[in-house]
N, C-alpha and C. Protein backbone atom coordinates (compact mmCIF):
# COMPACT_ATOMS: atom_id res chain seq x y z
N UNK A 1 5.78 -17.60 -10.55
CA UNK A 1 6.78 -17.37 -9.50
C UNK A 1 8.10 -16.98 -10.18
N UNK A 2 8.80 -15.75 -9.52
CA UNK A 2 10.02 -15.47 -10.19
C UNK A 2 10.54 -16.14 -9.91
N UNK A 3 11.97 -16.17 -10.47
CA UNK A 3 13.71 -17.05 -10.24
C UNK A 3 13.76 -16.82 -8.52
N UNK A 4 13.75 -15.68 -8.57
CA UNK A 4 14.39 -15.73 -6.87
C UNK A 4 13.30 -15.55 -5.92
N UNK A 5 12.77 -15.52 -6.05
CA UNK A 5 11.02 -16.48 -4.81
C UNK A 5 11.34 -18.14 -5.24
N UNK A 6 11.43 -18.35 -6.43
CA UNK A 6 11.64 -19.94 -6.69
C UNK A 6 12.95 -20.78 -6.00
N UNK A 7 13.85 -19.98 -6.13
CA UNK A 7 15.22 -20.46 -5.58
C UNK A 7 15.08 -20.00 -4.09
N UNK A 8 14.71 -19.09 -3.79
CA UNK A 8 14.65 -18.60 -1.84
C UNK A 8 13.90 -20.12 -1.30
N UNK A 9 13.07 -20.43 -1.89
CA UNK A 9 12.13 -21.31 -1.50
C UNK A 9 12.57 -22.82 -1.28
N UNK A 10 13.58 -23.50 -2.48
CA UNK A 10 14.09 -24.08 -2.89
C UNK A 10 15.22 -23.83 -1.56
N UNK A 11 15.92 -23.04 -1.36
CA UNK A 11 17.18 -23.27 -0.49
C UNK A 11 16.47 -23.09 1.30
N UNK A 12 14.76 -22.07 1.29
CA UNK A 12 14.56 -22.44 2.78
C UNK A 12 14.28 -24.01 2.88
N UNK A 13 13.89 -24.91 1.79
CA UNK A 13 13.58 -25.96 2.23
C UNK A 13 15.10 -27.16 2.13
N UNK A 14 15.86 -26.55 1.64
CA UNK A 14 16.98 -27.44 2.01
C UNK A 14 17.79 -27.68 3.14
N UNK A 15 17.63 -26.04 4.18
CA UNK A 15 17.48 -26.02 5.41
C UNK A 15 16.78 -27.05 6.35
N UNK A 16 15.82 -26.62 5.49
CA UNK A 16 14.42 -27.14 7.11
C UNK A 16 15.06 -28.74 6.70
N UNK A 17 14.81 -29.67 5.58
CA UNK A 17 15.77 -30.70 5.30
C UNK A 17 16.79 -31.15 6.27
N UNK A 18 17.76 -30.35 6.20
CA UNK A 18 18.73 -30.95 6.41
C UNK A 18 18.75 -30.85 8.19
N UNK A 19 18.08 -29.92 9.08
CA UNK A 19 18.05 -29.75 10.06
C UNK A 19 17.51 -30.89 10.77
N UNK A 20 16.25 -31.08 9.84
CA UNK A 20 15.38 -32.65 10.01
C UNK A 20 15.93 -33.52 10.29
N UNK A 21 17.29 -33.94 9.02
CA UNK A 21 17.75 -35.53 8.94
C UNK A 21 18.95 -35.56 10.51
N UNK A 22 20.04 -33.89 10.47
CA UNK A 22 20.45 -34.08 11.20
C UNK A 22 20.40 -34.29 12.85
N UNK A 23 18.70 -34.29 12.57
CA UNK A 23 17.89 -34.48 14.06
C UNK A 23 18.23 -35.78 14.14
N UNK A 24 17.32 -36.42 13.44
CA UNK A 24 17.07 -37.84 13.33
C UNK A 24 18.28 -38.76 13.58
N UNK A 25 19.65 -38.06 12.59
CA UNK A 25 20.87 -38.98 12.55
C UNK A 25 21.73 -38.60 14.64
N UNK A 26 21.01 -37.51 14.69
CA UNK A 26 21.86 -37.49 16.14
C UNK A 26 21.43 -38.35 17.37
N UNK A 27 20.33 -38.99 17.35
CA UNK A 27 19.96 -40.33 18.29
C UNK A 27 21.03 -41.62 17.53
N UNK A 28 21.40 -41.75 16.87
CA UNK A 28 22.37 -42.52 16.48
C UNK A 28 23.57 -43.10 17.45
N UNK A 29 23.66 -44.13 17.64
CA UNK A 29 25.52 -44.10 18.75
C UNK A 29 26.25 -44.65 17.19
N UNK A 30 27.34 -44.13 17.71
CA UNK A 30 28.83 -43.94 17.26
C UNK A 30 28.84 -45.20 16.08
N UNK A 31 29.12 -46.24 16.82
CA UNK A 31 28.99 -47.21 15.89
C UNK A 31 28.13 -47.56 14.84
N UNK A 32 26.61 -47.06 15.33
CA UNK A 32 25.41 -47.40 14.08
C UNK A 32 26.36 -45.99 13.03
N UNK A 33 26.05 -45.01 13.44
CA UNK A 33 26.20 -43.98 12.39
C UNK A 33 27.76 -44.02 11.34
N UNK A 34 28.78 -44.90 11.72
CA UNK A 34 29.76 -45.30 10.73
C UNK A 34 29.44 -46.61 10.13
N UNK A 35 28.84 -47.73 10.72
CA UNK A 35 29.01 -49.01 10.31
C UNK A 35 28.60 -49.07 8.78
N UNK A 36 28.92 -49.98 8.10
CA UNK A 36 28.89 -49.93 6.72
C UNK A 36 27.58 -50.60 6.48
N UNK A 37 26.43 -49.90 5.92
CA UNK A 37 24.94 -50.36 6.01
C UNK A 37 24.25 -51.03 4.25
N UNK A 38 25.68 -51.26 3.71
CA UNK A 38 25.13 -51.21 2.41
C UNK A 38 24.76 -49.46 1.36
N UNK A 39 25.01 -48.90 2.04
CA UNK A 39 24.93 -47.22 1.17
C UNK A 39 25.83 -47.58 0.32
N UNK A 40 25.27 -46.92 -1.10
CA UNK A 40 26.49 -46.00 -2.02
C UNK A 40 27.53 -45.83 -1.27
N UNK A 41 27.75 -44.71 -0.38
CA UNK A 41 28.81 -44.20 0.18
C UNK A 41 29.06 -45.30 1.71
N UNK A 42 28.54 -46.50 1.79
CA UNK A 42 28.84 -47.14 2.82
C UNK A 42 28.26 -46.63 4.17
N UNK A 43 28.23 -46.00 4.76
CA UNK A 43 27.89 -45.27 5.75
C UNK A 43 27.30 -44.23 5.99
N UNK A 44 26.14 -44.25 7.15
CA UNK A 44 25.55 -42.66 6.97
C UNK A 44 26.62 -41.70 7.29
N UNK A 45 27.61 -41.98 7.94
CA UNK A 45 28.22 -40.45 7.80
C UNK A 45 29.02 -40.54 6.36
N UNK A 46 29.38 -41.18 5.61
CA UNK A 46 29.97 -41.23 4.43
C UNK A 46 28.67 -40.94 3.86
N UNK A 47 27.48 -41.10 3.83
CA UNK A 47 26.38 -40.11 2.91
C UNK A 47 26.11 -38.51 3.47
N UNK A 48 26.61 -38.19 4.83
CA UNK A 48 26.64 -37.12 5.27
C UNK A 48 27.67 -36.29 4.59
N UNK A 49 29.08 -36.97 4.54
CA UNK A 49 30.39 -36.43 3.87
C UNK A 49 29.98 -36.03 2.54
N UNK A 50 29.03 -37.04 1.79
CA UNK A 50 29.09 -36.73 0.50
C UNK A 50 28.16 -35.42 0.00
N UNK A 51 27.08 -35.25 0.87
CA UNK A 51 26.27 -34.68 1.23
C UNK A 51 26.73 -32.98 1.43
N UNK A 52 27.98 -33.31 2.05
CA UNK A 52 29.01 -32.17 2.24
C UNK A 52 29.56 -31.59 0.67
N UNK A 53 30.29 -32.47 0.62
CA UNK A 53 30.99 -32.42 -1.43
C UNK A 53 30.66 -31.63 -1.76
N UNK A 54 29.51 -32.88 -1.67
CA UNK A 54 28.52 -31.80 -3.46
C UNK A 54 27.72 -30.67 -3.22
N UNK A 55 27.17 -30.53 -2.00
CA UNK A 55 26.76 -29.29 -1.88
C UNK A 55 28.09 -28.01 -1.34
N UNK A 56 28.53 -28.07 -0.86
CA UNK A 56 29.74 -27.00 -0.43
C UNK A 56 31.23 -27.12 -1.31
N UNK A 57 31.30 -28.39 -1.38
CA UNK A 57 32.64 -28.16 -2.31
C UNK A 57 32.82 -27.78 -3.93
N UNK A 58 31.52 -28.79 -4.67
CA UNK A 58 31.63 -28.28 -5.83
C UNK A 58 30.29 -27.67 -6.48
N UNK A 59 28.85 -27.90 -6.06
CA UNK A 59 28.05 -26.53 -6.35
C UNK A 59 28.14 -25.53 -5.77
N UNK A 60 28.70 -25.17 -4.79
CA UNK A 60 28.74 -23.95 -4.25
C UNK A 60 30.19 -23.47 -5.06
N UNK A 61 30.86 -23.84 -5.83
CA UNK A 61 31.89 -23.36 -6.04
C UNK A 61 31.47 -23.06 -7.48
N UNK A 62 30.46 -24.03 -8.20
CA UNK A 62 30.39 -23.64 -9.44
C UNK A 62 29.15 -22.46 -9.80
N UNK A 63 28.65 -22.41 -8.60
CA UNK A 63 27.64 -21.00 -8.41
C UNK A 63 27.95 -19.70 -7.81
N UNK A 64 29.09 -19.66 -7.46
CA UNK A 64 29.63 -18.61 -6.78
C UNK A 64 31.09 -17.99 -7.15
N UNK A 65 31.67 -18.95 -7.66
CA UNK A 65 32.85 -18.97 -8.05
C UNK A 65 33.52 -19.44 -9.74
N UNK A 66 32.18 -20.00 -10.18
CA UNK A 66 32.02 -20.17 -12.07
C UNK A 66 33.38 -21.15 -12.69
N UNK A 67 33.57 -22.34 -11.39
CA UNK A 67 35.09 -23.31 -11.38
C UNK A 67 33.77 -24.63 -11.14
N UNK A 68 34.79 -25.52 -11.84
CA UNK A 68 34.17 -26.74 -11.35
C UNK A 68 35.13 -27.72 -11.09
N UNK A 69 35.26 -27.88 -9.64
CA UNK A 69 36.02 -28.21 -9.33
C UNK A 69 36.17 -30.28 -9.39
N UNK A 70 37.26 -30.64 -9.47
CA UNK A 70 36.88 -32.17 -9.33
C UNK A 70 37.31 -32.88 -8.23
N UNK A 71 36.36 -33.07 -7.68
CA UNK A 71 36.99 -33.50 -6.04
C UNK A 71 35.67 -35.03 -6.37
N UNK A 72 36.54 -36.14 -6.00
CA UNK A 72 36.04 -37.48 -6.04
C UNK A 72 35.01 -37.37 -4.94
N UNK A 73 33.64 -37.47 -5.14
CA UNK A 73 32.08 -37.81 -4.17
C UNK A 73 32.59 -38.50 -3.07
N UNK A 74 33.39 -39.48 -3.17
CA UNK A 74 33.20 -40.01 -2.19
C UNK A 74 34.39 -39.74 -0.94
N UNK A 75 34.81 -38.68 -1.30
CA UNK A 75 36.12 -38.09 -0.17
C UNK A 75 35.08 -37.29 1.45
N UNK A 76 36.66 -38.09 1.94
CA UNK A 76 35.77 -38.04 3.00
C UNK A 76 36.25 -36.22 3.74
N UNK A 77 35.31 -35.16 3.56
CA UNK A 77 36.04 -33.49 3.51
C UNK A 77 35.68 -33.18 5.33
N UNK A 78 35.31 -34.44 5.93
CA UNK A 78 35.01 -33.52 7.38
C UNK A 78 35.13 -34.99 7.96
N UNK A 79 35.99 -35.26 9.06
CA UNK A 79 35.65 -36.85 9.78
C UNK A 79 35.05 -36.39 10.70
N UNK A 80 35.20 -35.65 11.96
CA UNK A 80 34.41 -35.79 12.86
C UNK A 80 33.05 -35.51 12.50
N UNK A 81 32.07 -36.25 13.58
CA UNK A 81 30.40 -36.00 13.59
C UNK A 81 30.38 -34.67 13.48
N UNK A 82 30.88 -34.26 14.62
CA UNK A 82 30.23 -32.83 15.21
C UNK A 82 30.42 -31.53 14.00
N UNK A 83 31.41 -31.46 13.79
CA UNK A 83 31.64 -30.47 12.70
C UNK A 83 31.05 -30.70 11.61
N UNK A 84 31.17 -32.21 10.75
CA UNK A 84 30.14 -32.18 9.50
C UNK A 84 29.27 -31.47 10.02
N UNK A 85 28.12 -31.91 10.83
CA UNK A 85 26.69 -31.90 10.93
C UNK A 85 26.96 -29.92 10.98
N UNK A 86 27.86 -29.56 11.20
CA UNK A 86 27.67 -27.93 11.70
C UNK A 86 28.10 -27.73 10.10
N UNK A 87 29.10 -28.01 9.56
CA UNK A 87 29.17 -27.94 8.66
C UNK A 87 28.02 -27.50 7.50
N UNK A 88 27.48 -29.21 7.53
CA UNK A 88 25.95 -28.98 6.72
C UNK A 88 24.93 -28.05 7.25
N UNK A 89 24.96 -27.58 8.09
CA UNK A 89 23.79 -27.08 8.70
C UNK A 89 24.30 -24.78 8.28
């Protein structure tokens, strides 16, 4: 398999992924989806935020843009639900 059949493949399934979880996380109410559950990042939307980071803030910057940027994992780059999830998606 070439590089780019390998990587197309690799990024349709980070899609189908992430479309998945953000199914799953949207039966959630308000309160389950912030409360602090014991995560790394405390919260599923603080694993959603981070989720954000590192994929859009600093690999997409160091693959597109050849910077690596240092932005702390655990910043929070989107508060509302609605927009992360559009965000990630």
């Amino acid at each position: 398999m070439d590089a780019h059949t390998h990587f197309s493949h690799l990024a349709r399934y980070n899609v189908w992924a992430t479309k998945r979880l953000l199914r799953a996380v949207e039966a959630l109410p308000e309160t389950d989806y912030r409360r602090d559950v014991g995560l790394f990042f405390k919260s599923i939307h603080g694993t959603l935020n981070h989720l954000l980071v590192g994929e859009h803030l600093i690999w997409f910057a160091r693959f597109a843009k050849g910077v690596s940027p240092k932005v702390p994992l655990d910043t929070e780059a989107e508060p509302d639900r609605a927009r992360l999830a559009q965000a990630l998606k």
